[in-house]
N, C-alpha and C. Protein backbone atom coordinates (compact mmCIF):
# COMPACT_ATOMS: atom_id res chain seq x y z
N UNK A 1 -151.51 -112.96 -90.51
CA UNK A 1 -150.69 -113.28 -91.66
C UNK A 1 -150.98 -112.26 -92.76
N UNK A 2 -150.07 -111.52 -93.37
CA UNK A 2 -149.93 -110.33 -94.18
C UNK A 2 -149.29 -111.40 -95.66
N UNK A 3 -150.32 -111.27 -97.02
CA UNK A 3 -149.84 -111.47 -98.30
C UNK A 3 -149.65 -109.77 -98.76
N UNK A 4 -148.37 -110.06 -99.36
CA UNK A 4 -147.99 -108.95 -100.37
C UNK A 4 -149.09 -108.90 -101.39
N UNK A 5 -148.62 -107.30 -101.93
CA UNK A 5 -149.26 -107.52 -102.95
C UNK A 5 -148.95 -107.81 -104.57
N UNK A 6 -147.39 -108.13 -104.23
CA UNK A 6 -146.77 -108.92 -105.36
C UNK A 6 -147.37 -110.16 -105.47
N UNK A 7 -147.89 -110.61 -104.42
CA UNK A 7 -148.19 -112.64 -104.73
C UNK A 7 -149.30 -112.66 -106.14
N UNK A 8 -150.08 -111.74 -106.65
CA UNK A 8 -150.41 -111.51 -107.36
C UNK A 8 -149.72 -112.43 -108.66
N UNK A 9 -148.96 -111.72 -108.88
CA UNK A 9 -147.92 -111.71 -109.73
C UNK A 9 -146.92 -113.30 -110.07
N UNK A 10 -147.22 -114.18 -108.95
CA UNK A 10 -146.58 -115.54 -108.58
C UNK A 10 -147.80 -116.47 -109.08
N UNK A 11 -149.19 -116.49 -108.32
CA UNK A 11 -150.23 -116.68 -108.85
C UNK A 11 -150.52 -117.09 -110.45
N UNK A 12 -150.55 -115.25 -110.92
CA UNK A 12 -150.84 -115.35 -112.71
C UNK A 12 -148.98 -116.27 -113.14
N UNK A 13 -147.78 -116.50 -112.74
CA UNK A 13 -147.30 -117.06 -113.50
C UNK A 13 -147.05 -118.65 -112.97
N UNK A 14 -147.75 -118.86 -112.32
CA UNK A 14 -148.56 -120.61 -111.80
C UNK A 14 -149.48 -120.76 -112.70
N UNK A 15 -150.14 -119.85 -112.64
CA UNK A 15 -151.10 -120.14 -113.80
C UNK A 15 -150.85 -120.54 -115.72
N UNK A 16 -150.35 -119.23 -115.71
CA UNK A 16 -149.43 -119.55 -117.46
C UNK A 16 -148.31 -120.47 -117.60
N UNK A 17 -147.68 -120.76 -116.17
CA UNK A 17 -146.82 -122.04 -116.35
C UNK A 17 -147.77 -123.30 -116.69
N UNK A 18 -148.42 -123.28 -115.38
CA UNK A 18 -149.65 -124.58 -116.09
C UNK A 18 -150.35 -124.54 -116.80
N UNK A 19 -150.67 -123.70 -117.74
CA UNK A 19 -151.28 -123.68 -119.16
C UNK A 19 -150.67 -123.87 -119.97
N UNK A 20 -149.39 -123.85 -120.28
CA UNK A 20 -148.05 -123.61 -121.22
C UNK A 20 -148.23 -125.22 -121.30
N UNK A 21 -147.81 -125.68 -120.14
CA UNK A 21 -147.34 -127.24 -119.69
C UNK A 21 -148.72 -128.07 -120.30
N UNK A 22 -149.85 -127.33 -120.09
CA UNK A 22 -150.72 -127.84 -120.36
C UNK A 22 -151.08 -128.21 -122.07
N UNK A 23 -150.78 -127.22 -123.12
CA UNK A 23 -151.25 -127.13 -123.82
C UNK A 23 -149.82 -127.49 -124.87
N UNK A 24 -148.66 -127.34 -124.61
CA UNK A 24 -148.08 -127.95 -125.10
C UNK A 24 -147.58 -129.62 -125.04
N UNK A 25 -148.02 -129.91 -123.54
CA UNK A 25 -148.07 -131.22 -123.36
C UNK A 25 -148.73 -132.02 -124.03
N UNK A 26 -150.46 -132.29 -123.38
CA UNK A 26 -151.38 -132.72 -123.30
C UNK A 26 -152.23 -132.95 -125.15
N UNK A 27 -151.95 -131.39 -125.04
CA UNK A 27 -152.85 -131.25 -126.53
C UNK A 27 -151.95 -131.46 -127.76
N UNK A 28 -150.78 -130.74 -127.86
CA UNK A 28 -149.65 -131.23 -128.90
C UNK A 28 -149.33 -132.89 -129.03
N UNK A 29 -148.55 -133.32 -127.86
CA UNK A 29 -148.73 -134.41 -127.90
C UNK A 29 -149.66 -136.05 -127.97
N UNK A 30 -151.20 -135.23 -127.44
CA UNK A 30 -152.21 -135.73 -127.39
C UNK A 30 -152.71 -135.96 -128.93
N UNK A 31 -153.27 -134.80 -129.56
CA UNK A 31 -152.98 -134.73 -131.15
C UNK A 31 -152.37 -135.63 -132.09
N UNK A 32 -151.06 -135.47 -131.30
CA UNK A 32 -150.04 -136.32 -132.37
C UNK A 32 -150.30 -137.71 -132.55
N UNK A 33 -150.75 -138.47 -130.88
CA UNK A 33 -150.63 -139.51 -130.46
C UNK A 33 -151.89 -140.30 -131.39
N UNK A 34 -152.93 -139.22 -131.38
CA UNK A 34 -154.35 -139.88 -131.65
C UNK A 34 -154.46 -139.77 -133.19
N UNK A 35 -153.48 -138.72 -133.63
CA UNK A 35 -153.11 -139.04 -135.41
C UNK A 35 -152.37 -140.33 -135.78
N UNK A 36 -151.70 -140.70 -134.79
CA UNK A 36 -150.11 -141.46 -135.44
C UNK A 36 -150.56 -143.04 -134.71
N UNK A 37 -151.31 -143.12 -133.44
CA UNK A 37 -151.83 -144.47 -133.08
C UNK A 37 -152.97 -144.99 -133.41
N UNK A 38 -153.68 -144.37 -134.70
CA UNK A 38 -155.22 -145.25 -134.84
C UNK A 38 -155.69 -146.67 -135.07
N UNK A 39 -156.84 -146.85 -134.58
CA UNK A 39 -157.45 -148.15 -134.32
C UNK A 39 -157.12 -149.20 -135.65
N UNK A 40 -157.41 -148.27 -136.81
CA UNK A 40 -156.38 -149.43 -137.93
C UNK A 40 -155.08 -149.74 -137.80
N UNK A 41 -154.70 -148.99 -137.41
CA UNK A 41 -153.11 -149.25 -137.59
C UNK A 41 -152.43 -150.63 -136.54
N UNK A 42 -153.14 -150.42 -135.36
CA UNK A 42 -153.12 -150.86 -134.02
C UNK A 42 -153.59 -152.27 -134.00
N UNK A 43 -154.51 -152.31 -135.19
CA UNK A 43 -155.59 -153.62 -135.44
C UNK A 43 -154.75 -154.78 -135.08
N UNK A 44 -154.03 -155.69 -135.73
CA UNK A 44 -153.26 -156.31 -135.73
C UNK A 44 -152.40 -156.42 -134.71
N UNK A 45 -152.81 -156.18 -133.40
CA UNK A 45 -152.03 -155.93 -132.37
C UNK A 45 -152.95 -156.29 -131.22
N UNK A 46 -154.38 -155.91 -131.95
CA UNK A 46 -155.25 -156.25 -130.35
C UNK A 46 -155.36 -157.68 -129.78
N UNK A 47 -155.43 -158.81 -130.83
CA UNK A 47 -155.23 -160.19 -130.58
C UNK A 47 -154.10 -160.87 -130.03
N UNK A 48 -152.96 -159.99 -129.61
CA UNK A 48 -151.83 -160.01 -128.59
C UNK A 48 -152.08 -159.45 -127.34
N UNK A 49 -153.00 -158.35 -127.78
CA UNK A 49 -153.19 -157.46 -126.19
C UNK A 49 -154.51 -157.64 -125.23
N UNK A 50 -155.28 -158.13 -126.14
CA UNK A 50 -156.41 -159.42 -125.90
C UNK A 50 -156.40 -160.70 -124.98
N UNK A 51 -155.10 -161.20 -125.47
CA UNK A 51 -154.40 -162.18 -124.91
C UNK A 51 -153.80 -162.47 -123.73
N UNK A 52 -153.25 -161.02 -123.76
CA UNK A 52 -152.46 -160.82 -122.34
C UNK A 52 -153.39 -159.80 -121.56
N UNK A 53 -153.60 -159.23 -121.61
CA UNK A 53 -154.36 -158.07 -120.31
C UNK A 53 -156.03 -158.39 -120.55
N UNK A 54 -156.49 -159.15 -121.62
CA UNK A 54 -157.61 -159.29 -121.72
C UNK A 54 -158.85 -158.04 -121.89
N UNK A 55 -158.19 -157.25 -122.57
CA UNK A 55 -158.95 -155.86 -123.40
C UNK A 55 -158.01 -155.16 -124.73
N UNK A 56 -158.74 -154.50 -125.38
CA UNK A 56 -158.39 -153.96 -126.78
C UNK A 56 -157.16 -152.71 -126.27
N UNK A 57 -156.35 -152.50 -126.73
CA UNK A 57 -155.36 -151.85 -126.74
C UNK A 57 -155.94 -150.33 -126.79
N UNK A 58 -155.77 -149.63 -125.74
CA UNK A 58 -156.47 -147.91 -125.23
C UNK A 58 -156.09 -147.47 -126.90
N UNK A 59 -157.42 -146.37 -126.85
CA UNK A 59 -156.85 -145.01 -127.61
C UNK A 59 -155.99 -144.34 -127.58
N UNK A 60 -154.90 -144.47 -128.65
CA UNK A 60 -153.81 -143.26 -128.76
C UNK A 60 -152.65 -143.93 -128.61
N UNK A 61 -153.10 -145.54 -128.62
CA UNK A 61 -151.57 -146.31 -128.12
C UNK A 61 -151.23 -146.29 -126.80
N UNK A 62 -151.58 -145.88 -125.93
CA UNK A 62 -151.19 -145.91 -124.43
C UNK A 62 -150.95 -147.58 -124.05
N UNK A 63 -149.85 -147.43 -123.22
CA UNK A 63 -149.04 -146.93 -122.55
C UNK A 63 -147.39 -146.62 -123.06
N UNK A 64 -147.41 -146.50 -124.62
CA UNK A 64 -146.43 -146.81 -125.72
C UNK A 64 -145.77 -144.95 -125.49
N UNK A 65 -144.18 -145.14 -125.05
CA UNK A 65 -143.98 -143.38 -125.14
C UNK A 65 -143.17 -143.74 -125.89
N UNK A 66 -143.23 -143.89 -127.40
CA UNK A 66 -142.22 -144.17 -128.71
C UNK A 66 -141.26 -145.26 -128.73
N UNK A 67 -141.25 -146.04 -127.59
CA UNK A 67 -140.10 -146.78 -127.88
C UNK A 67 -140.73 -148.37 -127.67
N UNK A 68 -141.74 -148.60 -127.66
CA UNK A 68 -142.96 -150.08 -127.56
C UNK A 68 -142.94 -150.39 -129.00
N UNK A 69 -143.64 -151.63 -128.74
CA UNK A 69 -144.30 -152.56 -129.40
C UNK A 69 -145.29 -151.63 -130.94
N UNK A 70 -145.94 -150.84 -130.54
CA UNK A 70 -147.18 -150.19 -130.53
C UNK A 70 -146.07 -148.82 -131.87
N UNK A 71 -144.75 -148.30 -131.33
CA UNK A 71 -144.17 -147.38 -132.11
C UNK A 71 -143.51 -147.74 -133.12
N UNK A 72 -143.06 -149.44 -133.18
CA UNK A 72 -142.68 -150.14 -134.19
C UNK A 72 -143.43 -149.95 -135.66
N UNK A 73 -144.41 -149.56 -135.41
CA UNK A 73 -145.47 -149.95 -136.43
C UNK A 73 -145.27 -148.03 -136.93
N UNK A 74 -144.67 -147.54 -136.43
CA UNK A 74 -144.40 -146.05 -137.06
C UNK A 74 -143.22 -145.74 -138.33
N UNK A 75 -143.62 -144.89 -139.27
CA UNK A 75 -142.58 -144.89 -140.05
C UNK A 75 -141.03 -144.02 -139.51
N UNK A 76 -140.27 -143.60 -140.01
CA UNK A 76 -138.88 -143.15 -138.95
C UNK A 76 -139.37 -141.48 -138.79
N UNK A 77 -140.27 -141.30 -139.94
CA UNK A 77 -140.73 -139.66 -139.70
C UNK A 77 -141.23 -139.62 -138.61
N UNK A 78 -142.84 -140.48 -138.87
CA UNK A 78 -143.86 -140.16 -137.60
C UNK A 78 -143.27 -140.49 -136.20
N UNK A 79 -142.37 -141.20 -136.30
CA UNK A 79 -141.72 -141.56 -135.23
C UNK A 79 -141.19 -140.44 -134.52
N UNK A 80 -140.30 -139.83 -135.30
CA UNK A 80 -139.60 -138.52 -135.11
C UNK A 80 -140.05 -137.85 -134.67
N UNK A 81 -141.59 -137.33 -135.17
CA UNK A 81 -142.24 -135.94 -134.98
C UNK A 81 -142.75 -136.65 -133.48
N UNK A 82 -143.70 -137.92 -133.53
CA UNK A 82 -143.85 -138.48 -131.99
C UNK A 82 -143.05 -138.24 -130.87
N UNK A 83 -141.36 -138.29 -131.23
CA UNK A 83 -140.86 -138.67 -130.03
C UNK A 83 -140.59 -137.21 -129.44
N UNK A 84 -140.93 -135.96 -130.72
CA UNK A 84 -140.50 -134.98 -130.48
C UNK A 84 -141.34 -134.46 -129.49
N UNK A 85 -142.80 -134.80 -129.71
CA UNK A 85 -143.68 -134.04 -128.81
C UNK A 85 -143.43 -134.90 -127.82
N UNK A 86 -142.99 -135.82 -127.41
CA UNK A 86 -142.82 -136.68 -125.97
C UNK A 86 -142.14 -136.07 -125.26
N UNK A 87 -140.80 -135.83 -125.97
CA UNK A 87 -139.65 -134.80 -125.39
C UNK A 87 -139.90 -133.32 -124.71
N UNK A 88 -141.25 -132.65 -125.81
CA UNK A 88 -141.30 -131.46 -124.95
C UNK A 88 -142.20 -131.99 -124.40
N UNK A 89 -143.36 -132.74 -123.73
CA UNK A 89 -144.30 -132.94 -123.07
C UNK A 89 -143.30 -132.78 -121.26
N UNK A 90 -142.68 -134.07 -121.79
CA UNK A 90 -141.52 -134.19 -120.47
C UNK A 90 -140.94 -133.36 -120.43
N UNK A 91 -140.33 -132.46 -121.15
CA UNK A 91 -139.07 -130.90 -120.90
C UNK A 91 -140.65 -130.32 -119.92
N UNK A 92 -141.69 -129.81 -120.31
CA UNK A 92 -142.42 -129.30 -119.74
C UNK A 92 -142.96 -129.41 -118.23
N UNK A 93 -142.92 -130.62 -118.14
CA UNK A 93 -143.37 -131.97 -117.15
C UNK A 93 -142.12 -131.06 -116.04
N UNK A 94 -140.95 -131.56 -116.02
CA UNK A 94 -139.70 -131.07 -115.37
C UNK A 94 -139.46 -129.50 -115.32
C-alpha cells in the first residue's frame, strides 16, 4: 500500500478543522454557558431538579441548549449572545 505524499496535506487540515470546531465550539460556547448559567442564578431551580432527578442542576446549565427551563431565567440579550454561540457550536458540529 503506497500513501501519497499529498496525504500530508489532508492530515494538517483534519487537524485545523478539529481545532477550529474545537475552539469555537467547546470554548466560545463553553465560556458563554459558564458566564450566563451560574450557581446563583440557577439557585432557585435546584429544589425542582432535586425533586425530580434527585441531584443539583450540572454546571453551566446542562442539558439547557437556550430554549429550557434553565434559559428562561436569561435576559433577551444574554439569551441572544447564548443562542448565538449554540448556533455556531452546531454550524461547526455539521
Amino acid at each position: 500500500m503506497q500513501i501519497s505524499a499529498d496525504y500530508k496535506l489532508v492530515i494538517a487540515s483534519a487537524l485545523l478543522n478539529g481545532f477550529t470546531c474545537y475552539t469555537q465550539g467547546y470554548v466560545y460556547s463553553g465560556l458563554n454557558r459558564s458566564k450566563l448559567f451560574t450557581k446563583e442564578r440557577l439557585s432557585n431551580l435546584n429544589e425542582v431538579n432535586r425533586k425530580e432527578f434527585g441531584r443539583d442542576i450540572p454546571d453551566g446549565g446542562y442539558p439547557d441548549d437556550g430554549n429550557g427551563r434553565y434559559s428562561d431565567l436569561l435576559s433577551l440579550e444574554e439569551w441572544h449572545k447564548f443562542n448565538c454561540g449554540q448556533r455556531i457550536h452546531h454550524n461547526f458540529l455539521e
